[in-house]
N, C-alpha and C. Protein backbone atom coordinates (compact mmCIF):
# COMPACT_ATOMS: atom_id res chain seq x y z
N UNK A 1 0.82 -1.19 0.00
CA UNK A 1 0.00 0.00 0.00
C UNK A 1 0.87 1.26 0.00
N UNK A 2 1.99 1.32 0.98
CA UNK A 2 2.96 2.28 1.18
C UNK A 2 3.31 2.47 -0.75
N UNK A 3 4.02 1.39 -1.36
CA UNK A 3 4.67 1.79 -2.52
C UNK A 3 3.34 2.31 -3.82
N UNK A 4 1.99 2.00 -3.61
CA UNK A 4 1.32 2.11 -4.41
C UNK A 4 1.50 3.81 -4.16
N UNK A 5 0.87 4.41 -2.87
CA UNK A 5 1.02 5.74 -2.52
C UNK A 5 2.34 6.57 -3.08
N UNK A 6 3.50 5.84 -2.63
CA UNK A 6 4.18 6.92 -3.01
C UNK A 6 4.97 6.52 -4.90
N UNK A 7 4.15 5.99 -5.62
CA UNK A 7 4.02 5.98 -7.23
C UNK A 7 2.80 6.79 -7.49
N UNK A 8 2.00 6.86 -6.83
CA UNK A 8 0.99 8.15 -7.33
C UNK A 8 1.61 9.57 -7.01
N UNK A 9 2.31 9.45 -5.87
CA UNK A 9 2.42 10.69 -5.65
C UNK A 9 4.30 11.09 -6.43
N UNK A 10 4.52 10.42 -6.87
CA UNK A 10 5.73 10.66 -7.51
C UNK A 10 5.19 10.81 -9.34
N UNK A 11 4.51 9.96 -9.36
CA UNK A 11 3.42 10.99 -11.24
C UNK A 11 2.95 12.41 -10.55
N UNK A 12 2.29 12.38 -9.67
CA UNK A 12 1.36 13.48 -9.56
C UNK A 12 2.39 14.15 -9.58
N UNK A 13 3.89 14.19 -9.06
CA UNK A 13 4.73 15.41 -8.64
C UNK A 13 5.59 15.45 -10.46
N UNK A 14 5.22 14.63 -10.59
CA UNK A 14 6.14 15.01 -12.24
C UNK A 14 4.58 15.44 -13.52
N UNK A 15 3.77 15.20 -13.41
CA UNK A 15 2.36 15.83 -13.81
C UNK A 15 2.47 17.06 -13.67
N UNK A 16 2.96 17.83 -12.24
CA UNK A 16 2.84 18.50 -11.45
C UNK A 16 4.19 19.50 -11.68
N UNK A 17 5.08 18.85 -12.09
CA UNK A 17 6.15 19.53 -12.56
C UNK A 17 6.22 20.25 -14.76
N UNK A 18 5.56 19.08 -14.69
CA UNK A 18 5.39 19.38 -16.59
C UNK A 18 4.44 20.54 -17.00
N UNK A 19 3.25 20.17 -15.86
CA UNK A 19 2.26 21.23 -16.19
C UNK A 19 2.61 22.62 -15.43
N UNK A 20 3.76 23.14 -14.72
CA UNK A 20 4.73 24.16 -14.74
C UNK A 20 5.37 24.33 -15.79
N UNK A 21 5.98 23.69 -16.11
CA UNK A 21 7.22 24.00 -16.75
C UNK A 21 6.46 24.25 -18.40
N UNK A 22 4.92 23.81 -18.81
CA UNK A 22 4.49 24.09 -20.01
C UNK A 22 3.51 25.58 -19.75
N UNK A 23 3.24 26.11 -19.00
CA UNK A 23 3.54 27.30 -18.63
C UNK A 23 4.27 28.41 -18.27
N UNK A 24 5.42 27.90 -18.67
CA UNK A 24 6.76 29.05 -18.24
C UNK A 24 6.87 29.10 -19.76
N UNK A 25 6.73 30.42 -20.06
CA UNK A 25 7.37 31.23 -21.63
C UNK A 25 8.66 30.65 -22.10
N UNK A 26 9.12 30.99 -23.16
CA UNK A 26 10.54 30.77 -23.50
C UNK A 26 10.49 29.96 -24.77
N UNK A 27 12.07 30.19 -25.58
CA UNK A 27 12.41 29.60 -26.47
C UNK A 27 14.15 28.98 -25.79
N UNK A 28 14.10 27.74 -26.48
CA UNK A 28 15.59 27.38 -26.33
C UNK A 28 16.31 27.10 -28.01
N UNK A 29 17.06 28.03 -28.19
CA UNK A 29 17.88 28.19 -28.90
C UNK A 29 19.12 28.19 -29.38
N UNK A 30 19.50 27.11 -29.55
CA UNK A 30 20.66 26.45 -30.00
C UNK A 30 21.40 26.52 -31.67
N UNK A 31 22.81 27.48 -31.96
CA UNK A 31 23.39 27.55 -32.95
C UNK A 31 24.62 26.96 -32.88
N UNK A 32 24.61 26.32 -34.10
CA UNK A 32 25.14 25.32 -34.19
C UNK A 32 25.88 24.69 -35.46
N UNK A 33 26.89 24.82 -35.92
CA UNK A 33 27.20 24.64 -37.34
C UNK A 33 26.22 25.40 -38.22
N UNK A 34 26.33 26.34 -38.53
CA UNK A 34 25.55 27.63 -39.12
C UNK A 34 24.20 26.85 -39.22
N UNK A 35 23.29 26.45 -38.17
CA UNK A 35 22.06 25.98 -37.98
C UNK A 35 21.35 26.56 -37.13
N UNK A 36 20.18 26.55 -36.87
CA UNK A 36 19.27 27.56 -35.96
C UNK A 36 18.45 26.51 -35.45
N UNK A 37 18.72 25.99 -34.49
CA UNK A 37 17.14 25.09 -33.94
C UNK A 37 16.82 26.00 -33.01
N UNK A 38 15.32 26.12 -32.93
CA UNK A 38 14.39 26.78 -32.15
C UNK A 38 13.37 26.25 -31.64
N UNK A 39 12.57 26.23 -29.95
CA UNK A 39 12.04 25.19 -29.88
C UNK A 39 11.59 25.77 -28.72
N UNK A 40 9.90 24.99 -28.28
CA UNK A 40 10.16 25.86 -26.43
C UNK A 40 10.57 24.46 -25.20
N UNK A 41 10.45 25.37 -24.33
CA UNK A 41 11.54 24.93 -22.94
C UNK A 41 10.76 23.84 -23.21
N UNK A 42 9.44 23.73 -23.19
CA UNK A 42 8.59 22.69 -22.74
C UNK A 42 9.08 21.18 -23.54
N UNK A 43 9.22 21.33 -25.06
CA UNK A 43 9.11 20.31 -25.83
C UNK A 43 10.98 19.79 -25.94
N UNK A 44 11.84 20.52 -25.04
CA UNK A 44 13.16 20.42 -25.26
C UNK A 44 13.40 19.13 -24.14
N UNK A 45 12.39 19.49 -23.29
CA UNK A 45 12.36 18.52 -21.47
C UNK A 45 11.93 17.49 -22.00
N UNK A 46 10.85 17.42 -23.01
CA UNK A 46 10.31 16.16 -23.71
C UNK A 46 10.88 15.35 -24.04
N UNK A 47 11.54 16.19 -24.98
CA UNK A 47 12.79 15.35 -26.14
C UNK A 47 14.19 14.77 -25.12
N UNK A 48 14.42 15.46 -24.15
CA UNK A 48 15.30 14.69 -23.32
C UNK A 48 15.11 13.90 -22.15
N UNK A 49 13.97 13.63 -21.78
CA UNK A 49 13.01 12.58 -21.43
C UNK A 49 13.24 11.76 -22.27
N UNK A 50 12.56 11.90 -23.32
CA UNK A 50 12.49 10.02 -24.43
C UNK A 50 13.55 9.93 -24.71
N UNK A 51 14.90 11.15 -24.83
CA UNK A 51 16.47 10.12 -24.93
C UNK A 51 16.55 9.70 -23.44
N UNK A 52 16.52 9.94 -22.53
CA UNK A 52 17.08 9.43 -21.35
C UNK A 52 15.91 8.12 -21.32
N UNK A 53 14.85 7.76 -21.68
CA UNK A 53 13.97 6.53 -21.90
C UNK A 53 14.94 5.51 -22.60
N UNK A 54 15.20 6.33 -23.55
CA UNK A 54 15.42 5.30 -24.74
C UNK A 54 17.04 4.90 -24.76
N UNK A 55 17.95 5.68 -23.67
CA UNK A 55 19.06 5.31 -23.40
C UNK A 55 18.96 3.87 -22.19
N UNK A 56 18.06 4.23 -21.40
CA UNK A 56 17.81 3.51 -20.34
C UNK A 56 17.11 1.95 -21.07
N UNK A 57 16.40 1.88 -21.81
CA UNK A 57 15.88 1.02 -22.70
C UNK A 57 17.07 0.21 -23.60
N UNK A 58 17.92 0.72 -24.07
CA UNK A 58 19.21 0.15 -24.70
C UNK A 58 20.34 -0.48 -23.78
N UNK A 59 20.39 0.36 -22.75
CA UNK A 59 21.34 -0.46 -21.94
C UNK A 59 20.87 -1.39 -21.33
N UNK A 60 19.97 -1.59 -20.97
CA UNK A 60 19.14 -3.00 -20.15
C UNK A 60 19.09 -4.09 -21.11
N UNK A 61 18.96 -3.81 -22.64
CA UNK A 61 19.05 -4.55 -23.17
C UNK A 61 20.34 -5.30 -23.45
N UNK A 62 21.03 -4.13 -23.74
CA UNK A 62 22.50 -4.42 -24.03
C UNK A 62 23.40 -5.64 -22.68
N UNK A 63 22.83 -5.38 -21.47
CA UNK A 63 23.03 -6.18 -19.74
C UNK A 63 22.32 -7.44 -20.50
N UNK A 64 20.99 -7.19 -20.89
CA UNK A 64 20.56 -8.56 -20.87
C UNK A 64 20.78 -9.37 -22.00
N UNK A 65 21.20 -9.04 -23.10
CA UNK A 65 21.98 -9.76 -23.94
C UNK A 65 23.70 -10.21 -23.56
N UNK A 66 23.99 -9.62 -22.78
CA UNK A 66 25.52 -9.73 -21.86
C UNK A 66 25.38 -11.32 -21.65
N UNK A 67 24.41 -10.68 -20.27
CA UNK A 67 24.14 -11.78 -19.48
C UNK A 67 23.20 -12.87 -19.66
N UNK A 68 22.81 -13.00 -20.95
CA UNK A 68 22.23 -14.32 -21.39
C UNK A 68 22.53 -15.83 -21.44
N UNK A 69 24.50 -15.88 -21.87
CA UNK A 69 24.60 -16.91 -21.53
C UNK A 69 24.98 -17.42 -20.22
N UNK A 70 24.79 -16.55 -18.97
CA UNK A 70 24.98 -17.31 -17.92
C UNK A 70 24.04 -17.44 -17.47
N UNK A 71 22.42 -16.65 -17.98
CA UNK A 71 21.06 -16.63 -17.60
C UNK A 71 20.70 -18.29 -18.38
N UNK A 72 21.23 -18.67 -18.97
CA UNK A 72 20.92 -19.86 -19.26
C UNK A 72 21.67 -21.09 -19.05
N UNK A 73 23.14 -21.05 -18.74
CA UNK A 73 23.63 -21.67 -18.42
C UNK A 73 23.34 -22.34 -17.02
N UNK A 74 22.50 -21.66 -16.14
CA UNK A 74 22.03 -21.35 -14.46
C UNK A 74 20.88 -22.49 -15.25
N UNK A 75 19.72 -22.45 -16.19
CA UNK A 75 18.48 -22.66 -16.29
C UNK A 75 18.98 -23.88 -16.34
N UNK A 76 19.45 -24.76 -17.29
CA UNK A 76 19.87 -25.64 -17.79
C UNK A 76 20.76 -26.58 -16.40
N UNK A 77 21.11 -25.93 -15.77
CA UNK A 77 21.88 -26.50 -13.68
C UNK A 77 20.87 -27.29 -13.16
């Protein structure tokens, strides 16, 4: 019950943090090899969210392809 509570209240506080932070004005603007990306704060937190997902998603995989043949070598004991 304790861990159900504090997973609601750890969305609600990042719910709670997004729907700030998509109310705060701003552009983030990055030049860059004579390039102009332009973008707001909001959708920049996004985009480095789903890389930090999708980094976290690759390395677990990358562990569990590691550790496959001793995950099976154990099964097969």
């Amino acid at each position: 019950m304790i861990r159900l509570l504090i997973f609601f209240l750890t969305v609600g506080l990042i719910a709670y943090g997004f729907a700030w932070l998509a109310d705060q004005p701003g552009d983030l603007i990055i030049n860059w090899q004579e390039r102009r990306i332009e973008m707001p704060i909001f959708w920049a937190f996004v985009g480095l969210g789903l890389l930090v997902a999708a980094m976290i998603f690759l390395w677990s995989l990358l562990t569990g392809l590691i550790r496959s043949p001793a995950t099976i070598s154990d099964a097969f004991k």
